[in-house]
C-alpha atoms as a PDB file:
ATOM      1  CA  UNK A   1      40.274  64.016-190.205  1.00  0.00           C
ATOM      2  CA  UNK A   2      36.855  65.577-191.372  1.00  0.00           C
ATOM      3  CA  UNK A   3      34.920  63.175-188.865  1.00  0.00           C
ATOM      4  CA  UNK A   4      37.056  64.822-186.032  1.00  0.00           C
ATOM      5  CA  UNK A   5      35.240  68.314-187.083  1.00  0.00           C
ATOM      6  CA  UNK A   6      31.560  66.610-186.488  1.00  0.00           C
ATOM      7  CA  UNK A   7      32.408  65.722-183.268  1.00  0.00           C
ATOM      8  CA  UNK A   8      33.534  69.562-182.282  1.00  0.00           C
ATOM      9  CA  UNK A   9      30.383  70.899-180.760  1.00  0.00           C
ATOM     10  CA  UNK A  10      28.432  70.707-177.608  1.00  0.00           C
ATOM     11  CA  UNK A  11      30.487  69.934-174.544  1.00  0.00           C
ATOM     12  CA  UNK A  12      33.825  68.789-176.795  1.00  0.00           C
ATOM     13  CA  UNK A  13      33.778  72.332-178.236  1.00  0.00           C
ATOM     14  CA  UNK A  14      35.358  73.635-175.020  1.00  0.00           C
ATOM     15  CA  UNK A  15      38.400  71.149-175.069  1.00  0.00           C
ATOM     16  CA  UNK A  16      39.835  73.064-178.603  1.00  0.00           C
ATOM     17  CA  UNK A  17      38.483  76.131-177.543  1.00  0.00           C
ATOM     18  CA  UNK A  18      41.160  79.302-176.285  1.00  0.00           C
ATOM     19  CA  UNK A  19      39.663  82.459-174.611  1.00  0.00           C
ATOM     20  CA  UNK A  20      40.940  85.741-174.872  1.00  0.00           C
ATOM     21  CA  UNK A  21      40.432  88.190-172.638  1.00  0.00           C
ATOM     22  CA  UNK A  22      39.674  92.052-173.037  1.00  0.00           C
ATOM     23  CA  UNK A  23      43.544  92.334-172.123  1.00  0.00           C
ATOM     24  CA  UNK A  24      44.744  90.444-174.866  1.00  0.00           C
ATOM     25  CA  UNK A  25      42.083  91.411-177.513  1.00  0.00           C
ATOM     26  CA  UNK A  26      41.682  95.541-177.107  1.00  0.00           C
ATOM     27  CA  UNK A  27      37.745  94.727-177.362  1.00  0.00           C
ATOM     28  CA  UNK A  28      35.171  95.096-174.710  1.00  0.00           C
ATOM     29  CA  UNK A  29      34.346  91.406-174.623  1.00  0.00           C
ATOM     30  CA  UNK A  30      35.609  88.241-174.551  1.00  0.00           C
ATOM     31  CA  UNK A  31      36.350  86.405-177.741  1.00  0.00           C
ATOM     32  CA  UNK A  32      36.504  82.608-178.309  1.00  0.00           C
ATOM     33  CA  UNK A  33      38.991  80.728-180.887  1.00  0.00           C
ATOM     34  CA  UNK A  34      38.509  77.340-181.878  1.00  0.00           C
ATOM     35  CA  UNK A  35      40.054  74.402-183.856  1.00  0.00           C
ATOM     36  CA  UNK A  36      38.715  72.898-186.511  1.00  0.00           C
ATOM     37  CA  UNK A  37      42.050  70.644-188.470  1.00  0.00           C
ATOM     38  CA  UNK A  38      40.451  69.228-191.625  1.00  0.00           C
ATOM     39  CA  UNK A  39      37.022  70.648-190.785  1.00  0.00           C
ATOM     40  CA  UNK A  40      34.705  71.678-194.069  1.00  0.00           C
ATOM     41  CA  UNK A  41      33.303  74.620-192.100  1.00  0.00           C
ATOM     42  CA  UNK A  42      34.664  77.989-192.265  1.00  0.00           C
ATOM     43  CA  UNK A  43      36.671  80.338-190.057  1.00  0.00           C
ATOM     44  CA  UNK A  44      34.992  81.714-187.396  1.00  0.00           C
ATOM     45  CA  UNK A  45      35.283  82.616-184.095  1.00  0.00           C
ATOM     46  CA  UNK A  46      32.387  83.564-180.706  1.00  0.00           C
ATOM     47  CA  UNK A  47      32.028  86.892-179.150  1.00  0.00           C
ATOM     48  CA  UNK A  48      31.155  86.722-175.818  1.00  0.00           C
ATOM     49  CA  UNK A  49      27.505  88.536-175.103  1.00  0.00           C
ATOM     50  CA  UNK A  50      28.339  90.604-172.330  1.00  0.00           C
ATOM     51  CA  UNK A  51      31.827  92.590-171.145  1.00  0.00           C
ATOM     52  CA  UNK A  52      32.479  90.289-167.879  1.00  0.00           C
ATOM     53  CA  UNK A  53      35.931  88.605-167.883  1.00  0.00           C
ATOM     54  CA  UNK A  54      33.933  85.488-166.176  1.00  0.00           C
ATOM     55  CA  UNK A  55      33.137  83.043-169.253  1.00  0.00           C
ATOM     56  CA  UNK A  56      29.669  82.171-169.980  1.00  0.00           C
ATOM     57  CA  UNK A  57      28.054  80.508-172.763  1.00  0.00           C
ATOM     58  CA  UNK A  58      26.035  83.254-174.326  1.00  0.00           C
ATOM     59  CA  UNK A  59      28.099  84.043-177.525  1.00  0.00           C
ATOM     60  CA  UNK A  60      27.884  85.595-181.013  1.00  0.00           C
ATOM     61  CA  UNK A  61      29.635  83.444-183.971  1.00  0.00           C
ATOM     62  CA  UNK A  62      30.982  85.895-186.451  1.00  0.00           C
ATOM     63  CA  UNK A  63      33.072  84.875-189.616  1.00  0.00           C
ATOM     64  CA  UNK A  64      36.940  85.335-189.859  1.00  0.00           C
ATOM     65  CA  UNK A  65      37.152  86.197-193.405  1.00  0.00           C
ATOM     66  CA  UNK A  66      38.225  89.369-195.308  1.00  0.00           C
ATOM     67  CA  UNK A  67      34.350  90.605-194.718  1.00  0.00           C
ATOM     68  CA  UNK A  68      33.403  89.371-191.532  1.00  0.00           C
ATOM     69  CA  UNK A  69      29.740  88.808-190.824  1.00  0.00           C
ATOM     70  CA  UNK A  70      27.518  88.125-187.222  1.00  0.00           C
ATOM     71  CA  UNK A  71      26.106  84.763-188.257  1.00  0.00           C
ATOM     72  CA  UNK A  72      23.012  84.756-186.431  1.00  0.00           C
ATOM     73  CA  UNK A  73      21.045  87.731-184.520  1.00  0.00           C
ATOM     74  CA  UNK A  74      23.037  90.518-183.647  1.00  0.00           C
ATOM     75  CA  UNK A  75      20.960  91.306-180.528  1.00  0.00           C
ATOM     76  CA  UNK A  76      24.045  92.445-178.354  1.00  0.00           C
ATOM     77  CA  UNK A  77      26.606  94.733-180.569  1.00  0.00           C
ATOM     78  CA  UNK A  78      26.717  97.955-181.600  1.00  0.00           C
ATOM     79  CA  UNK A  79      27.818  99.369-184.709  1.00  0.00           C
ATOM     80  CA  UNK A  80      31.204 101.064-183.293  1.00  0.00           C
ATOM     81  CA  UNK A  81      32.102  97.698-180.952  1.00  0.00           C
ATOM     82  CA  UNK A  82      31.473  95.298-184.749  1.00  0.00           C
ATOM     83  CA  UNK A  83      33.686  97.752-186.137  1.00  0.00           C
ATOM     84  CA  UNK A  84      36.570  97.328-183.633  1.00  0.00           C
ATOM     85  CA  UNK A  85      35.791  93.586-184.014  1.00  0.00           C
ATOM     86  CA  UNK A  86      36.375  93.691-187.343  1.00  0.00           C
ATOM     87  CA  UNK A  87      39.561  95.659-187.404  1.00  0.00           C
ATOM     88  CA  UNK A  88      40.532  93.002-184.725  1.00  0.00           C
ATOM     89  CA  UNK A  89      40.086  90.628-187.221  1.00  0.00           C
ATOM     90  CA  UNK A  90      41.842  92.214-190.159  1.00  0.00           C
ATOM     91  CA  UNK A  91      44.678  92.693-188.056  1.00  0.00           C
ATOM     92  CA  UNK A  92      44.829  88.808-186.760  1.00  0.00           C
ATOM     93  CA  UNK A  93      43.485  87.092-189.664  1.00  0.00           C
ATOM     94  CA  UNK A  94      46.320  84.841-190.414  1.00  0.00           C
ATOM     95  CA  UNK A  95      46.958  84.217-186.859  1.00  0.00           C
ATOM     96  CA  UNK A  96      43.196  83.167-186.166  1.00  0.00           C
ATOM     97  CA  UNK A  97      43.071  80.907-189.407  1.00  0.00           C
ATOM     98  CA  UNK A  98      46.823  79.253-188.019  1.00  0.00           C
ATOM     99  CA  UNK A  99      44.892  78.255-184.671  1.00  0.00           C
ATOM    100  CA  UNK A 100      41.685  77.054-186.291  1.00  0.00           C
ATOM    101  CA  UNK A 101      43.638  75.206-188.754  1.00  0.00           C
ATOM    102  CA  UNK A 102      45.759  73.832-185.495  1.00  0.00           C
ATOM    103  CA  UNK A 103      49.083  74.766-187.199  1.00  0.00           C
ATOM    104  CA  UNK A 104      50.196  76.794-184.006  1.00  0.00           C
ATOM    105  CA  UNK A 105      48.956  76.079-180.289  1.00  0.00           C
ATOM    106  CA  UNK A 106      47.672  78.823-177.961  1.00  0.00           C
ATOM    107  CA  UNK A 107      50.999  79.343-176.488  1.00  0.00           C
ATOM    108  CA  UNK A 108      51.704  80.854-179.745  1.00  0.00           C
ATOM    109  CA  UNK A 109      48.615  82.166-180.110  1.00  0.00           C
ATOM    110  CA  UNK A 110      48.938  84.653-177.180  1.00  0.00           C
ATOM    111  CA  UNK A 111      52.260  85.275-178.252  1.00  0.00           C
ATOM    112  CA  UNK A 112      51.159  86.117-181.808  1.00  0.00           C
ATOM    113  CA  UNK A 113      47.575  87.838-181.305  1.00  0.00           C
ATOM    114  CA  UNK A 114      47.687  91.854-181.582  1.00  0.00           C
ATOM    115  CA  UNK A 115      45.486  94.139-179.525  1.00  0.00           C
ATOM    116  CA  UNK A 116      43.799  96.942-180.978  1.00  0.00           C
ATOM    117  CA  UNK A 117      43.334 100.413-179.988  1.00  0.00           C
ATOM    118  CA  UNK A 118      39.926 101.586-179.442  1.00  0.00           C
ATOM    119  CA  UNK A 119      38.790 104.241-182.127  1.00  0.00           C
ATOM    120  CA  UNK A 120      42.060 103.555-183.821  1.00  0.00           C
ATOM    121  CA  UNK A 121      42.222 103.143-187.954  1.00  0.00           C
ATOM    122  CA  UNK A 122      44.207  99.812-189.560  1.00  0.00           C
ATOM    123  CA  UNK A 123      47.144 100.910-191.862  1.00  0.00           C
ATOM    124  CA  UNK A 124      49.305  98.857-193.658  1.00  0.00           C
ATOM    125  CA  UNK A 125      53.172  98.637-193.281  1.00  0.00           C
ATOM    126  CA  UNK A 126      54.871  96.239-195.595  1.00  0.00           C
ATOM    127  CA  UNK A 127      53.056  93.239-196.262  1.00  0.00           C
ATOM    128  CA  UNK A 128      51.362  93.462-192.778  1.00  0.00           C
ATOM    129  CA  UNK A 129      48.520  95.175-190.579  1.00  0.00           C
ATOM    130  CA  UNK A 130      48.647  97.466-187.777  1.00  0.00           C
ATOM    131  CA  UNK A 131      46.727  99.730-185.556  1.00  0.00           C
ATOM    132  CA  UNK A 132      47.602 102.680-185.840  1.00  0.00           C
ATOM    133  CA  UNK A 133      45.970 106.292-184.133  1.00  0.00           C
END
């Protein structure tokens, strides 16, 4: 399983790969999920560099973890639009680690994924996460 991992880059990286769109995500760009079963490498997923809904290649990789970080040169976000991605993250965590792990598909996925609320706050209800105004 961990040589299937290695071979997840380049051209292959777009056959495990699941967009979602500014629709689905409540942020002003396109985000990228991948899979990575059995891989040693952590979480993370790509922010698209610009605010088309047309996919390029020009991304951001930013951690999924409880403290998210821009791994690489931030040359494209602001302050306010990391903060919404990182809310966004908070909020689908264990959804985003389910599809990287390849426990759930991207039919589930979509069906799982919340959208945020720009300038919203996170608040926690029960034992889970939600935007809130």
């Amino acid at each position: 399983m961990k040589t299937e991992s290695k071979i997840i880059s380049g051209e292959n990286l777009l056959y495990l790969t699941t967009d979602l769109a500014q629709q689905y995500t409540g942020l002003r760009s396109k985000i990228w999920l991948t899979c990575s079963p059995g891989g040693d490498e952590q979480c993370f997923l790509y922010l698209q560099k610009n605010y088309s809904v047309r996919s390029d290649h020009n991304w951001l990789k930013v951690s999924v973890s409880n403290d998210p970080k821009i791994l690489g040169k931030n040359d494209f976000l602001t302050e306010a639009e990391f903060d919404n991605l990182k809310r966004f993250i908070e909020i689908n965590k264990s959804v985003i680690k389910k599809y990287w792990d390849y426990k759930i598909d991207s039919k589930e996925l979509f069906a799982t994924i919340k959208k945020i609320r720009e300038g919203s706050k996170v608040r926690r209800i029960g034992k889970g996460l939600v935007d809130a105004e």
